[in-house]
Protein backbone atom coordinates (compact mmCIF):
# COMPACT_ATOMS: atom_id res chain seq x y z
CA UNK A 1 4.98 18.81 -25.83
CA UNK A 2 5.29 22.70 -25.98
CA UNK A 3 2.34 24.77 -25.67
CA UNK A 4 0.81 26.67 -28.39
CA UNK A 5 2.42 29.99 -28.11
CA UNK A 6 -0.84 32.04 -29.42
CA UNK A 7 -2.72 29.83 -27.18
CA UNK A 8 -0.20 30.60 -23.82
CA UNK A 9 -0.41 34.71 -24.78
CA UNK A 10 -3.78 35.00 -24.73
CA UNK A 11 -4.23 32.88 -21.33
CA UNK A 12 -1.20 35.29 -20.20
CA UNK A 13 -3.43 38.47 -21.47
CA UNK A 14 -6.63 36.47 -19.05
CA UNK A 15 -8.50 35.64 -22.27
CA UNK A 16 -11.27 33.42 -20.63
CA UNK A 17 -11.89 31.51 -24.07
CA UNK A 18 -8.02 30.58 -24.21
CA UNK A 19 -8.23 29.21 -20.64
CA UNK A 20 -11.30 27.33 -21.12
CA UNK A 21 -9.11 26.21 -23.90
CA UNK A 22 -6.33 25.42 -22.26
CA UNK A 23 -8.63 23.96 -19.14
CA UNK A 24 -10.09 21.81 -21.88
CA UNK A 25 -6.71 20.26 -23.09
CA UNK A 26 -5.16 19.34 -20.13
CA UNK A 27 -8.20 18.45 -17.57
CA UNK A 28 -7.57 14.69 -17.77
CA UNK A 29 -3.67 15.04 -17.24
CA UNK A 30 -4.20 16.68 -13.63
CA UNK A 31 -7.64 14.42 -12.96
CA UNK A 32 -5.57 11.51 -13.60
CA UNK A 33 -2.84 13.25 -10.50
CA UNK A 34 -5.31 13.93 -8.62
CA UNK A 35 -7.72 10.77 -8.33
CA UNK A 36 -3.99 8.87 -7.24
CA UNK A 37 -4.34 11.38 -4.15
CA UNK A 38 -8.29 11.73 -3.64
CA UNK A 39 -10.53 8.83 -3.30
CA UNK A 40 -13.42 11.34 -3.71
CA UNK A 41 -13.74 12.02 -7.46
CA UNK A 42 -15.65 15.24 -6.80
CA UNK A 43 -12.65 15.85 -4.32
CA UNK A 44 -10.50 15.33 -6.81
CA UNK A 45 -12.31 17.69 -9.59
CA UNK A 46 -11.70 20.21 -6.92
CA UNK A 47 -8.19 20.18 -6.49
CA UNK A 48 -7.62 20.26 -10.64
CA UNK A 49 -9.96 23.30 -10.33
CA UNK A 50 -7.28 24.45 -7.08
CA UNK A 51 -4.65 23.78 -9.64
CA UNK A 52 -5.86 25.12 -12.58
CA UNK A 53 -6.01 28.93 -10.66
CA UNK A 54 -2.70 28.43 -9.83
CA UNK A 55 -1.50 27.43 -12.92
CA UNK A 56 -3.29 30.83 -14.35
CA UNK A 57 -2.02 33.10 -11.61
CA UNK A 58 1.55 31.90 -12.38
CA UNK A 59 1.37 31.54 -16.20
CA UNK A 60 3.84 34.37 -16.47
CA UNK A 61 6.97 32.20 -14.59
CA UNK A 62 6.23 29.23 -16.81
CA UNK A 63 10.01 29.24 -18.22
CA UNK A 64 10.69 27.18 -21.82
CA UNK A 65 12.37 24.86 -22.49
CA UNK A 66 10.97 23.06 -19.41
CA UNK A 67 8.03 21.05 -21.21
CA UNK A 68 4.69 22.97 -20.36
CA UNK A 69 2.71 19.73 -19.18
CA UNK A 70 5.64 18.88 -17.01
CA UNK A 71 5.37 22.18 -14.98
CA UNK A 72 1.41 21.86 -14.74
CA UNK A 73 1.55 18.59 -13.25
CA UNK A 74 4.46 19.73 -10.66
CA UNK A 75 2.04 22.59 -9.90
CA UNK A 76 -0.97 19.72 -9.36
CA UNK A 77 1.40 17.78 -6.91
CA UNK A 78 2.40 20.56 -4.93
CA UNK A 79 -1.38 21.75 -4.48
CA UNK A 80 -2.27 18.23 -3.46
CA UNK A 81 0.37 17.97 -1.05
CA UNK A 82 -0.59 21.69 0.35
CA UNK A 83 -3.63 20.25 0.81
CA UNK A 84 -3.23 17.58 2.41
CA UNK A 85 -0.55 19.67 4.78
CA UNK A 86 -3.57 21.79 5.52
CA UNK A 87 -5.82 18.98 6.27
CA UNK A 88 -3.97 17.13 7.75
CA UNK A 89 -5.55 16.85 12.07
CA UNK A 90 -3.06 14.89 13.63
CA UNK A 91 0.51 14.05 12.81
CA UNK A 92 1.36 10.13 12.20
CA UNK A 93 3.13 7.94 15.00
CA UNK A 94 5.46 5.80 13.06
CA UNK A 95 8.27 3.73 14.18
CA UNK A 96 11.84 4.67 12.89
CA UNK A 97 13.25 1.88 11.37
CA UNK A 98 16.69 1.11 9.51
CA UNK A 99 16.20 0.92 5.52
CA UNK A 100 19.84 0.12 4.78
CA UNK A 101 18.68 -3.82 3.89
CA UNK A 102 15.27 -2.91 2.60
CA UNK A 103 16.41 -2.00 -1.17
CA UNK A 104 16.89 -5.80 -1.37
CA UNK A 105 13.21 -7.37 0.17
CA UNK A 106 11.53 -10.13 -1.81
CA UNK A 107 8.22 -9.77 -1.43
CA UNK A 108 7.46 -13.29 -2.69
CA UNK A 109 5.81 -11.99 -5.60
CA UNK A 110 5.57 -11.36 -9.27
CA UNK A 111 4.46 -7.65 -9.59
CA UNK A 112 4.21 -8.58 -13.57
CA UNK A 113 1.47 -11.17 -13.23
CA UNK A 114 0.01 -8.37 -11.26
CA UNK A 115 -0.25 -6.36 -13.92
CA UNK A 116 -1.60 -8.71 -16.41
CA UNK A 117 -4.52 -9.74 -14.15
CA UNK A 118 -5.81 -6.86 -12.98
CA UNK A 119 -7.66 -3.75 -14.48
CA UNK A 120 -6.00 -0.64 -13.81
CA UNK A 121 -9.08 0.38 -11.98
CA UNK A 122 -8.38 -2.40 -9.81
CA UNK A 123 -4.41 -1.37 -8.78
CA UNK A 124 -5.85 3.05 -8.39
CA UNK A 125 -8.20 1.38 -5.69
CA UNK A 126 -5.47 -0.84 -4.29
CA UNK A 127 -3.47 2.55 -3.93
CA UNK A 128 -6.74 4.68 -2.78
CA UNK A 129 -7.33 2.05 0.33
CA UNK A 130 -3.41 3.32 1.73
CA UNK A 131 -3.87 5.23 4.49
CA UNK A 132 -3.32 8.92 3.28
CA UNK A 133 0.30 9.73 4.33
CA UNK A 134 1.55 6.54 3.05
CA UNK A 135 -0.88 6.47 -0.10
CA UNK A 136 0.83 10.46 -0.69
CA UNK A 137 4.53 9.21 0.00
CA UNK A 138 3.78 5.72 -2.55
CA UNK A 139 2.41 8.27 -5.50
CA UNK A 140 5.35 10.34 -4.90
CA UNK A 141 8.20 8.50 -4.97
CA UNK A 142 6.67 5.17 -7.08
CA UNK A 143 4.61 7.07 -9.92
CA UNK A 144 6.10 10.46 -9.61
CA UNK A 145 9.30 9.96 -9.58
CA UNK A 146 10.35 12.20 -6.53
CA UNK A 147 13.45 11.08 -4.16
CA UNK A 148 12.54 10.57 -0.49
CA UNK A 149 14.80 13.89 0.18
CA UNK A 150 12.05 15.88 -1.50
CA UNK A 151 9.11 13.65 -0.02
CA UNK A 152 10.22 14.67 3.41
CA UNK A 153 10.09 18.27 2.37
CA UNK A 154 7.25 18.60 0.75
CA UNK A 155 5.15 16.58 3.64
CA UNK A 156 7.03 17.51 6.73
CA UNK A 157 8.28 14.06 7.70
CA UNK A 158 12.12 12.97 7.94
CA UNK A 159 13.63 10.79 5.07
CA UNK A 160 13.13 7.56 7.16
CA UNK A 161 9.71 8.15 7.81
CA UNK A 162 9.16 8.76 3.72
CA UNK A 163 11.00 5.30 3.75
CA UNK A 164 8.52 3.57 6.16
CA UNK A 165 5.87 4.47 4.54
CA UNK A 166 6.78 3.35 1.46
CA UNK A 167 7.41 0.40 2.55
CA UNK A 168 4.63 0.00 4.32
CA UNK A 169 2.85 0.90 1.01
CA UNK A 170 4.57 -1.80 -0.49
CA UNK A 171 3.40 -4.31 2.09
CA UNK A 172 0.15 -3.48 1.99
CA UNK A 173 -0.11 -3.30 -1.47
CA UNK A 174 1.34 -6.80 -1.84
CA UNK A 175 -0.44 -8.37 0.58
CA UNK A 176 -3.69 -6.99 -1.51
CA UNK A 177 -2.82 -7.88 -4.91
CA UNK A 178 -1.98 -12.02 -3.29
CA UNK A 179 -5.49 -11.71 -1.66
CA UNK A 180 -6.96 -10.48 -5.08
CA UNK A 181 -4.74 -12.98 -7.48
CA UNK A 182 -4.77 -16.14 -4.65
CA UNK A 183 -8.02 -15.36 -2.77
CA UNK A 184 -8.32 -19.44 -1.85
CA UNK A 185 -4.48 -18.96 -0.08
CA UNK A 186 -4.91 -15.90 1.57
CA UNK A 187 -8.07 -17.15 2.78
CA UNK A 188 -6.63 -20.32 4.54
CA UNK A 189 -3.75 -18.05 5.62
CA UNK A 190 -6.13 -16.38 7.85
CA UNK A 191 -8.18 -19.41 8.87
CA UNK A 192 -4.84 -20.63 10.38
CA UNK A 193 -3.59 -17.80 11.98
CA UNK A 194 -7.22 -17.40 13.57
CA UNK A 195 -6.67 -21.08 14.81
């Protein structure tokens, strides 16, 4: 959806009203991005505040026909990830492994029943309980469609490391939505393994 053009000249000219405006209409698109990356909400209000001023400084190299909401978001992602970057203490240890076979795993479950069982609320929390780096590499490649070439880029990691940890995601994530859909099986699961 284009933006308004009287609406985008006025927030270029640093009419305050326009980008209160403008803040207004698209404040749930980037708190929707950026509640996948925070678990903190006020965190995440934040970063779409972060966002926003960048958005405004740079309002003069948004380029039509590229779809206005598209280029906000990829302004959203890219201040999440420089945030993380920047937060970021220690750098993970993670095990290089071979994903030429892992395009085929069967994870022994139905991803669909999944969906119809669960409130949404229930799969963002799923995703908020990843550890960060994989939590950041699972948003970016599952839900925002970037290729693990540009994953490694933007977070500093090689292309089999962006692979682990979506994988790893993947694991975890399954092995959380069996314990939430077959609680009574997971539980004995872990009763004998404790044995």
């Amino acid at each position: 959806m284009p933006i308004d053009s009287n609406l985008y000249q006025s927030c270029l000219r640093g009419d305050r009203k326009a980008q209160y405006k403008l803040y207004r209409k698209y404040f749930d698109v980037l708190m929707g991005i950026a509640v996948r990356y925070k678990k903190n909400p006020e965190e995440a209000r934040a970063m779409v505040n972060a966002g926003f001023l960048k958005i405004f400084s740079n309002l003069v190299s948004y380029a039509p026909p590229t779809p206005f909401e598209a280029w906000i978001r990829r302004i959203m992602i890219n201040t999440l990830i420089d945030d993380f970057r920047k937060n970021q203490k220690e750098k993970s240890i993670v095990q290089q492994t071979d994903f030429s076979e892992a395009n085929g795993m069967d994870y022994g479950f139905n991803f669909n029943d999944a969906e119809q069982l669960l409130h949404i609320q229930a799969l963002e929390a799923m995703i908020l309980a990843l550890p960060p780096m994989t939590r950041n590499v699972f948003n970016l490649y599952a839900i925002d469609g970037f290729k693990h070439r540009e994953i490694a880029d933007l977070l500093l990691i090689s292309i089999n490391t962006s692979k682990w940890h979506l994988a790893h995601a993947r694991k975890k994530l399954v092995a959380m939505l069996q314990a939430e859909l077959h609680p009574t099986v997971t539980h004995q699961k872990k009763e004998s393994n404790a044995q």
